[in-house]
Protein backbone atom coordinates (compact mmCIF):
# COMPACT_ATOMS: atom_id res chain seq x y z
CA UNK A 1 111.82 100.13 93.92
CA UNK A 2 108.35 100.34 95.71
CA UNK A 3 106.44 99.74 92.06
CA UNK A 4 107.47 97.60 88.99
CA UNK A 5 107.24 99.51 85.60
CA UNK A 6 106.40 96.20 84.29
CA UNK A 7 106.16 97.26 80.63
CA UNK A 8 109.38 99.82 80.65
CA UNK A 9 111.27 96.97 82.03
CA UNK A 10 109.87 94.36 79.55
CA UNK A 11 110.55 96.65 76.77
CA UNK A 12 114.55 97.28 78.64
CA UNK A 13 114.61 93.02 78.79
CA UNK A 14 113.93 92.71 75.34
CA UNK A 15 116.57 95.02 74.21
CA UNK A 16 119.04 92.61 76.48
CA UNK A 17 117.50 89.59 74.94
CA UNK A 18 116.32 88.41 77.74
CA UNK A 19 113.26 88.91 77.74
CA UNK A 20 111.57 84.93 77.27
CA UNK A 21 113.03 84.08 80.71
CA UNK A 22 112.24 80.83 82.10
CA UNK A 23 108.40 81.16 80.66
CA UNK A 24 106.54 77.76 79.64
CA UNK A 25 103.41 79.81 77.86
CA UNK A 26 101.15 77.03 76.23
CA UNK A 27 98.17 79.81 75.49
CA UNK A 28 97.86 81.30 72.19
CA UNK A 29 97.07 85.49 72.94
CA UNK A 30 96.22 87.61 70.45
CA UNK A 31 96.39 91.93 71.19
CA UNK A 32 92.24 91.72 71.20
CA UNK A 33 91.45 89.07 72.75
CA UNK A 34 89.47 88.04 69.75
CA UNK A 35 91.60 84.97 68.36
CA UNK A 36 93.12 83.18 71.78
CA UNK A 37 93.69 79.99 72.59
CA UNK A 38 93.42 78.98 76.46
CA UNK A 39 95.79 76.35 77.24
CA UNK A 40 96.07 75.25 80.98
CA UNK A 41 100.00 74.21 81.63
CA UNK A 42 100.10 69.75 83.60
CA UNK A 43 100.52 70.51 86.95
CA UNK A 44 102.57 67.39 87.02
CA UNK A 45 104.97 68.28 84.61
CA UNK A 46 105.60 72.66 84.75
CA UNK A 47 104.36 73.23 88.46
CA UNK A 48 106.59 73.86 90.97
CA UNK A 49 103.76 74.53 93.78
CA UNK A 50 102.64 71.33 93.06
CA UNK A 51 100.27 71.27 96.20
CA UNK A 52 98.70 74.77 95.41
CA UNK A 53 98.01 77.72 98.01
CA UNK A 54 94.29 78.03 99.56
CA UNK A 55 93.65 81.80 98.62
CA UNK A 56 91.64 84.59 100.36
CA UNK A 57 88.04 84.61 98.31
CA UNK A 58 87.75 88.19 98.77
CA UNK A 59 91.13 88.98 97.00
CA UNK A 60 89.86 86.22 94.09
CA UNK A 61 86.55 88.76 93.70
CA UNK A 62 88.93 91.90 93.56
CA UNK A 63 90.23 91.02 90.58
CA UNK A 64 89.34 92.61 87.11
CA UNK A 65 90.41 94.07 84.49
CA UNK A 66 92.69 96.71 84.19
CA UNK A 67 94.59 95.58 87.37
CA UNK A 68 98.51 95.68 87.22
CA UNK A 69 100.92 92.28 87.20
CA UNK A 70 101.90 94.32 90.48
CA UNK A 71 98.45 94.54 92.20
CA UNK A 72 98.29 90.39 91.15
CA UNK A 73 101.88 89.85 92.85
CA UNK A 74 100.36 91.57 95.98
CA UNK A 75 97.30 89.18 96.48
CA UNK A 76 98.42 85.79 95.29
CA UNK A 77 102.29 86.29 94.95
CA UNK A 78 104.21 84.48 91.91
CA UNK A 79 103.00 82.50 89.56
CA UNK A 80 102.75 78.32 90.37
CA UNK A 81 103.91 77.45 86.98
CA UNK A 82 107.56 77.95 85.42
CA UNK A 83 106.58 81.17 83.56
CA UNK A 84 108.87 83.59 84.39
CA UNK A 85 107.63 87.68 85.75
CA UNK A 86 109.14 89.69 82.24
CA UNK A 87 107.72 89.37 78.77
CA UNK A 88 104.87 86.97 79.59
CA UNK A 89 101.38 87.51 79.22
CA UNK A 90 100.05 84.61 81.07
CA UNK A 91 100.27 83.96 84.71
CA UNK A 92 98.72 80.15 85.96
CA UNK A 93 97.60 79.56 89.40
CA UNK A 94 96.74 75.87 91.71
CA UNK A 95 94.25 77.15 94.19
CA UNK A 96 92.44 74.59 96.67
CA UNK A 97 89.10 75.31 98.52
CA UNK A 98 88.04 73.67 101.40
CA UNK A 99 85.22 70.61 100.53
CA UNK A 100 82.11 71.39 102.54
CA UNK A 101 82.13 68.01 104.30
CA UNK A 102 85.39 65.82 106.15
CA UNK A 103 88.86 67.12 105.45
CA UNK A 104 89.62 66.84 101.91
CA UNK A 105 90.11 70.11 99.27
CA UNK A 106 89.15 70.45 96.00
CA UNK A 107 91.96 71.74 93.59
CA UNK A 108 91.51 74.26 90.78
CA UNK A 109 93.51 75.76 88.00
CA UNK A 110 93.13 79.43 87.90
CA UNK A 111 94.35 81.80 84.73
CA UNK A 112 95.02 85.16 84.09
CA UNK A 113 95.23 86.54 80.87
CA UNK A 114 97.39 90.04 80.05
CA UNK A 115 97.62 93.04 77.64
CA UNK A 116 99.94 93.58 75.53
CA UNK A 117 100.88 96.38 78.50
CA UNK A 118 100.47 93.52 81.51
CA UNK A 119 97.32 94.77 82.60
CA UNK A 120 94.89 91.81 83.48
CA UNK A 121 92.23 91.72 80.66
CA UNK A 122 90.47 87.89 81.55
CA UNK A 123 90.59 85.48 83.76
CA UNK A 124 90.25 81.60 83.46
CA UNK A 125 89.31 78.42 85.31
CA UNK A 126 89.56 74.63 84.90
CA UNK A 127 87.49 73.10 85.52
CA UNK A 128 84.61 76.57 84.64
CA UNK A 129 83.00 74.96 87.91
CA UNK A 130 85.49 76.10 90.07
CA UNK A 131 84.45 80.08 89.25
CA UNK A 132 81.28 79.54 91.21
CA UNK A 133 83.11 79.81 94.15
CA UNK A 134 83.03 83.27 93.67
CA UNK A 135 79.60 83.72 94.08
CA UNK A 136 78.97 85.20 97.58
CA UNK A 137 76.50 82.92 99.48
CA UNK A 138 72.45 83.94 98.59
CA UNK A 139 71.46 86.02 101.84
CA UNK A 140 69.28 84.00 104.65
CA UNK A 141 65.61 84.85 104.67
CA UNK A 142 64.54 87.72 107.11
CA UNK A 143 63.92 86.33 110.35
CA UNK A 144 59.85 85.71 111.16
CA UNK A 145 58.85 88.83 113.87
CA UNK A 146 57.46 88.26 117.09
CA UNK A 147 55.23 90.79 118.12
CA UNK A 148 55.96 90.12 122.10
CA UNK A 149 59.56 90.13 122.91
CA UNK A 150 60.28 87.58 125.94
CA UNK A 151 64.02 88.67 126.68
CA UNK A 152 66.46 90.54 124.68
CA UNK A 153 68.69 88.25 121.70
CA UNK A 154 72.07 88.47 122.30
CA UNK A 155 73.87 89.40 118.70
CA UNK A 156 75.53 86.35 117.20
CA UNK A 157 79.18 86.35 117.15
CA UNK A 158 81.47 87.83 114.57
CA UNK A 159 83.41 84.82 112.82
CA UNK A 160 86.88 85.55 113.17
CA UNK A 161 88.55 86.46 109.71
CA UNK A 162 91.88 86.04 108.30
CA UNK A 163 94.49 88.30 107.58
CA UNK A 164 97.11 87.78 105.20
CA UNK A 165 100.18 89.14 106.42
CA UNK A 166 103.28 89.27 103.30
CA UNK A 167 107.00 89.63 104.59
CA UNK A 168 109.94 90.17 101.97
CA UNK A 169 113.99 89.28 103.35
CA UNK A 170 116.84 89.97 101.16
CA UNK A 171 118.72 87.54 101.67
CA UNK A 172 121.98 89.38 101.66
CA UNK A 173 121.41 90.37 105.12
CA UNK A 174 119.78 87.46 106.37
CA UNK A 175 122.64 84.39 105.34
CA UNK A 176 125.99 84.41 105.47
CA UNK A 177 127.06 84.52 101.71
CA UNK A 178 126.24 80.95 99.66
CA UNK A 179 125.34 79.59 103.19
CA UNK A 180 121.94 78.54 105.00
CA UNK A 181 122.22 76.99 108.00
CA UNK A 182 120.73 78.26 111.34
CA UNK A 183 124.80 78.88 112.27
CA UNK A 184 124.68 80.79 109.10
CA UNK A 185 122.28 83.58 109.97
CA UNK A 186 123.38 86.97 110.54
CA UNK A 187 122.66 89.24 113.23
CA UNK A 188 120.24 91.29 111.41
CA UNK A 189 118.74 88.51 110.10
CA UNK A 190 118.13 86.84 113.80
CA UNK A 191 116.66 90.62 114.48
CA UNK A 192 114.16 90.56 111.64
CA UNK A 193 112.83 87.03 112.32
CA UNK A 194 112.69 87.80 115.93
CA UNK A 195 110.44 90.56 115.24
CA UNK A 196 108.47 88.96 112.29
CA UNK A 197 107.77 86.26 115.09
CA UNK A 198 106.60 88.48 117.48
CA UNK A 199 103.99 89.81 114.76
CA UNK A 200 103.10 86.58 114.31
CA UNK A 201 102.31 85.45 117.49
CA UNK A 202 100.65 88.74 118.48
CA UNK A 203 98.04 88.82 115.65
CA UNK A 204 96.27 85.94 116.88
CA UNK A 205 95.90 82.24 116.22
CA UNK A 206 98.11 81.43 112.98
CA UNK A 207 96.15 79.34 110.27
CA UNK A 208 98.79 78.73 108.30
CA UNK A 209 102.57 80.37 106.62
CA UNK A 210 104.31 79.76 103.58
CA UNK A 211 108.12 79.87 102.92
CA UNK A 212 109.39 80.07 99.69
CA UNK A 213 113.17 80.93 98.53
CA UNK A 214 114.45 82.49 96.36
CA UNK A 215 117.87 83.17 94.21
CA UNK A 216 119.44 84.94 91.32
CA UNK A 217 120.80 83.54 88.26
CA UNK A 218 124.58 83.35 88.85
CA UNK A 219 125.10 80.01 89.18
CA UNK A 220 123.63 76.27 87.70
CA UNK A 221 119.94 76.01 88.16
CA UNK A 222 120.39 72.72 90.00
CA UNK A 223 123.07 74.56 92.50
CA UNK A 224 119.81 77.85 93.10
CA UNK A 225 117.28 75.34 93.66
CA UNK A 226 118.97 73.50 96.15
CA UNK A 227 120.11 76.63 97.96
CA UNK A 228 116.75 78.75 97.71
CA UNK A 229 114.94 75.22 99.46
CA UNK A 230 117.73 74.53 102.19
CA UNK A 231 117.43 78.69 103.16
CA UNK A 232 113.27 77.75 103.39
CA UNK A 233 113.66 75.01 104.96
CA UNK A 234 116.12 77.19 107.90
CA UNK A 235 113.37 79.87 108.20
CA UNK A 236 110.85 77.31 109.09
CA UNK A 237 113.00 75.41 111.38
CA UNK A 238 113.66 79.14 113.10
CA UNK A 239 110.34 80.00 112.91
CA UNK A 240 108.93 76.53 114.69
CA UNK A 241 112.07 76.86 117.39
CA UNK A 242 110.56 79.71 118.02
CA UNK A 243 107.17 78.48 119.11
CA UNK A 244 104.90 78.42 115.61
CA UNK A 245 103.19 74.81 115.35
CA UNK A 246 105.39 73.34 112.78
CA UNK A 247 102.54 71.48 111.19
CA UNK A 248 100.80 75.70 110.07
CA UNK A 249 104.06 76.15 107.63
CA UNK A 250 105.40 74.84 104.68
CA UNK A 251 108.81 76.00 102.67
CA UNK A 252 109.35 75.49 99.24
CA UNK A 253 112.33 76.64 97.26
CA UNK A 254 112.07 77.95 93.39
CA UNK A 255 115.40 79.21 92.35
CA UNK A 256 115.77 81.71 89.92
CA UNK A 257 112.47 81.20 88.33
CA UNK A 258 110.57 84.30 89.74
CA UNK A 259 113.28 87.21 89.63
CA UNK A 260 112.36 90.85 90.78
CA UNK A 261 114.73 92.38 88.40
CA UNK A 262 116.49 91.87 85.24
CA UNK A 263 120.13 92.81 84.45
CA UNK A 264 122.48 92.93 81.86
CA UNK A 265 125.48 94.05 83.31
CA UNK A 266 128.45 92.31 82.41
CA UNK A 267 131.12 92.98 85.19
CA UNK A 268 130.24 90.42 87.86
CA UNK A 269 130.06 92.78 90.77
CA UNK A 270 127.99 95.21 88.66
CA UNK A 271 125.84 91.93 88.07
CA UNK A 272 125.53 90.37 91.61
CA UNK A 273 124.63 94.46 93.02
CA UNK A 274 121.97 94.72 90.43
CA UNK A 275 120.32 91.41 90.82
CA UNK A 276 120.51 91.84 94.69
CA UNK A 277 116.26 92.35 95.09
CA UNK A 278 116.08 88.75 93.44
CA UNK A 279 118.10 86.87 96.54
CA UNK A 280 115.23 87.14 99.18
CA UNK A 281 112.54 85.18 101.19
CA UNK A 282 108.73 85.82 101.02
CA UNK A 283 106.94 84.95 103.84
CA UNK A 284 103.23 84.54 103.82
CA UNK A 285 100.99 84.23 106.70
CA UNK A 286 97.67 84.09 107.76
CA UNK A 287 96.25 84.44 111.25
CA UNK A 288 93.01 84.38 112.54
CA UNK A 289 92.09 87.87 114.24
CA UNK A 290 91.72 87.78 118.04
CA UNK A 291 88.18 88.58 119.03
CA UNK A 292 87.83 91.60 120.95
């Protein structure tokens, strides 16, 4: 399924009673907007990207209204909070920026705010400061003209740009089943980060790449945590055998908490088939483009 049909599935969830998921909404959402309350969740307590992700600022000034959970997914990937994909209306982001001077970042919360029909209808920041990153830079004033050219100006160089680059392995055909070691991957799976690698290395210097794991939810939450980090944690070690600077990636495991699909199937082979999209590994990457 190339597209989620988030509100015919939310609508299917709720006749499972499933549909509250994992979700930790704090907000209070009314259907016009009118009466809300904006509550940002403690990133100590409900985060589990507790370090944030540094996002593209061009994808932050794409968004607007009207735009699908689906189109959100695509540019910033799952929510950093425990919310849960289904039945929410509230999806709570840790973004850093870059501090104009020495090394450090500063850290903002960043909110989005649904329909009733999960279509993005506001956006929120904490602190409000942090939206004026948005704001393109004011354009330079026109350069002073010399009436007698002395020798020709060579054109200033084009800064190199980043280019996100969004990867998605079931892990069915990656790991051995309930396994994760390097001896556990599968042929296929050696294939598909083989050629993910070459990508990678191809596409020019690599800023940075993110790892997370993921599982279904047969099985304790304790016991999908644990596996979805230690399969992470074996992508990055295959990915940094295989020549990416170890320092550019990070791997994080989250579980069940941000499933694909819902089921309610209650034969267990039925159950494990249909939740097969949720057992995978995103991979996120970012390289700078090679100058031509």
């Amino acid at each position: 399924m190339t597209q989620y049909k988030w509100f015919a599935m939310a609508v299917l969830a709720a006749s499972l009673g499933m549909l509250e998921g994992c979700a930790t909404s704090a907000s209070r959402i009314s259907d016009d907007g009118k009466s809300d309350k904006i509550v940002f969740p403690d990133i100590g307590k409900d985060a589990w990207v507790k370090e944030g992700t540094f996002p593209n600022l061009a994808d932050l000034r794409s968004v607007a209204p009207g735009m699908s959970k689906d189109q959100l997914y695509a540019l910033f990937g799952p929510p950093h909070f425990k919310e849960g994909m289904f039945g929410v209306r509230e999806w709570d982001y840790i973004f850093n920026f870059r501090a104009s001077q020495g090394f450090a970042a500063d850290t903002c919360q960043y909110k989005v705010i649904y329909t009733p029909d999960y279509h993005v209808r506001s956006v929120h920041w904490l602190p409000q400061s942090c939206a004026d990153r948005l704001v393109p830079p004011a354009p330079s004033a026109p350069a002073k003209v010399i009436e007698r050219v002395v020798e020709k100006q060579m054109p200033a160089p084009v800064a190199p740009v980043l280019e996100p680059k969004r990867v998605r392995l079931g892990t069915d055909g990656l790991f051995t089943y309930k396994k994760s070691g390097l001896a556990d991957l599968l042929p296929d799976g050696v294939r598909r980060l083989d050629e993910l690698v070459d990508d990678l290395l191809g596409a020019g210097e690599i800023d940075r790449i993110t790892v997370v794991g993921h599982t279904d939810r047969i099985g304790s939450d304790g016991y999908n945590l644990k596996l979805s980090q230690a399969r992470a944690n074996t992508v990055r070690a295959y990915l940094v055998a295989k020549g990416i600077p170890a320092d550019r990636i990070t791997a994080t495991g989250v579980g069940e908490a941000v499933p694909l699909v819902q089921c309610g199937e209650t034969k267990r082979a039925a159950l494990i088939k249909c939740l097969q999209p949720n057992r995978r590994v995103e991979i996120e990457a970012w390289s700078l483009r090679k100058q031509q």
